[in-house]
Protein backbone atom coordinates (compact mmCIF):
# COMPACT_ATOMS: atom_id res chain seq x y z
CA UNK A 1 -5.50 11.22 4.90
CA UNK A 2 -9.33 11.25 4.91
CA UNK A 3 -10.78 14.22 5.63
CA UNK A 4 -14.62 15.02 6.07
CA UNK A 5 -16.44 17.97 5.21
CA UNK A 6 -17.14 19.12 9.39
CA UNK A 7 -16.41 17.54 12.07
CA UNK A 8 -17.50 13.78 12.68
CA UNK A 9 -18.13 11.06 15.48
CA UNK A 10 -17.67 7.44 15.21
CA UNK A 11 -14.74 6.88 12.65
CA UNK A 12 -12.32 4.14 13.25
CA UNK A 13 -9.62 1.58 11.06
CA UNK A 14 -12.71 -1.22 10.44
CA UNK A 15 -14.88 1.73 8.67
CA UNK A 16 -11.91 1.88 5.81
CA UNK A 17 -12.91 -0.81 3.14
CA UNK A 18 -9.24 -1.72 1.64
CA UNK A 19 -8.37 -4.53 -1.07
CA UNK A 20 -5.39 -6.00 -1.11
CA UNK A 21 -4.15 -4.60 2.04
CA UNK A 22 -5.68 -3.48 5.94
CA UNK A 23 -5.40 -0.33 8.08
CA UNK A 24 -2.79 -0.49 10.84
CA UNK A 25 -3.70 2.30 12.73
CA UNK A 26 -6.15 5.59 12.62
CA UNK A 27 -5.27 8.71 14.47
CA UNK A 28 -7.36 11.97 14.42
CA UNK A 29 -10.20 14.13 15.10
CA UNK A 30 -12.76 16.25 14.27
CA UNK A 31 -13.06 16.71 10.19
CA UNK A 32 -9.35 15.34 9.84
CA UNK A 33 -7.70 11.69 10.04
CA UNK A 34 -4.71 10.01 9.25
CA UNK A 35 -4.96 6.37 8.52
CA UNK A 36 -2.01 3.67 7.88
CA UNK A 37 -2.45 1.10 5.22
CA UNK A 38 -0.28 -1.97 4.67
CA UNK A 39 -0.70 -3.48 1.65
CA UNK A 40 -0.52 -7.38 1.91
CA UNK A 41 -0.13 -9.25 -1.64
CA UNK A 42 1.29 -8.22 -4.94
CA UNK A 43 -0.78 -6.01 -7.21
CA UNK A 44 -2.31 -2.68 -6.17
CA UNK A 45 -4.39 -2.22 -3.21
CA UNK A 46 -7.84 0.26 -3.48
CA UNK A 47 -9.25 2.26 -0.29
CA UNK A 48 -12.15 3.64 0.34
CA UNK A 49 -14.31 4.86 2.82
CA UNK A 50 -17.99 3.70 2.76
CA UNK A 51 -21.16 5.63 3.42
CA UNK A 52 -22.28 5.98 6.89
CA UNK A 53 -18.96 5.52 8.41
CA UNK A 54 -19.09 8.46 10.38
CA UNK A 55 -21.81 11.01 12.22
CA UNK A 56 -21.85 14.46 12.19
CA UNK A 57 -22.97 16.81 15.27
CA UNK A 58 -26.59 16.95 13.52
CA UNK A 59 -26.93 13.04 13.24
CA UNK A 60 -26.25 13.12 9.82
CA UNK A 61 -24.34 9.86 8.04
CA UNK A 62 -21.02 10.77 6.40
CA UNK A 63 -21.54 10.01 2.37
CA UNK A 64 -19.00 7.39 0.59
CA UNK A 65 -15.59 8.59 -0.65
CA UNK A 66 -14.35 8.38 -3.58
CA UNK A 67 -11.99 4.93 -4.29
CA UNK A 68 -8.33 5.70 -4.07
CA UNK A 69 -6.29 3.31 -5.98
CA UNK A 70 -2.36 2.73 -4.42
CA UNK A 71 -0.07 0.92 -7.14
CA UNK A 72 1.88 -1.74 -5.96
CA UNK A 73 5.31 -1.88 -7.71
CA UNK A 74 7.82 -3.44 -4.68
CA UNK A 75 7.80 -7.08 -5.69
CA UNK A 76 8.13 -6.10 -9.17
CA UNK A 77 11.34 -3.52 -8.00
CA UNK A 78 12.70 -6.14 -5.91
CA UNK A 79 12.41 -8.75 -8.81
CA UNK A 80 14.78 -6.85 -10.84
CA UNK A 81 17.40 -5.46 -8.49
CA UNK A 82 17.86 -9.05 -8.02
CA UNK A 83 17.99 -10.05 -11.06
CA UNK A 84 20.60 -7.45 -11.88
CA UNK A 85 22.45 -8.30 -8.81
CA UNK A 86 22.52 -11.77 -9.41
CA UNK A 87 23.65 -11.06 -13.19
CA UNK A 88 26.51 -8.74 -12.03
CA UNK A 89 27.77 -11.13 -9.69
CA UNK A 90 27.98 -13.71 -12.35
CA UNK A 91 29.61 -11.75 -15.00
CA UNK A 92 32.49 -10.67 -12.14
CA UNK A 93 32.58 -14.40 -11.39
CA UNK A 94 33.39 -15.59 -14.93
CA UNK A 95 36.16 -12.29 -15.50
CA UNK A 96 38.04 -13.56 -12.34
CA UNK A 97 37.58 -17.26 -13.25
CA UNK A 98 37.37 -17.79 -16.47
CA UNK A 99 37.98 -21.51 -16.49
CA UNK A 100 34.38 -21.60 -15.13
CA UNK A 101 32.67 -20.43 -18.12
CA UNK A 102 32.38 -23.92 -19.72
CA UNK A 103 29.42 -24.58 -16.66
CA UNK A 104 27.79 -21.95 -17.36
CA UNK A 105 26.68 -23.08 -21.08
């Protein structure tokens, strides 16, 4: 959500600086906007919303937001649920056939 302190002019997805990731889509009006943001790599991605990226009524340049910093923790999650999966599966393997163990060593 970005939000502005009035309403502004002149905001859209390319005035979002993002790292690690890029705006899908922006939606809104006025003072209030919803943007999407699909982070592309491992590690976290940061957005951020430069100054001058929008105009007020008056003229006036919108001032820089603050960084916002989204943690990245899916490939990390997936890692392990595979990992555990893959150990579970083995350990069931070996119960039902345990002339199999000697391979495994």
């Amino acid at each position: 959500m970005v939000t502005f302190s009035e309403a502004v002019t002149g905001f859209e997805a390319s005035d979002i600086a993002v790292t690690n990731g890029s705006v899908s889509t922006v939606s809104g009006s006025g003072a209030a906007y919803v943007a999407q943001i699909m982070a592309t790599g491992n590690g976290n991605t940061t957005v951020s919303v430069p100054a001058a990226a929008a105009t007020d009524s008056a003229g006036n340049s919108s001032t820089a937001s603050n960084m916002v910093t989204i943690q990245n923790a899916t490939v990390e999650k997936t890692q392990k649920a595979i990992a555990q999966f893959v150990q579970s599966r083995a350990t069931q393997l070996v119960s039902s056939q345990p002339n199999l163990s000697r391979f495994l060593s």
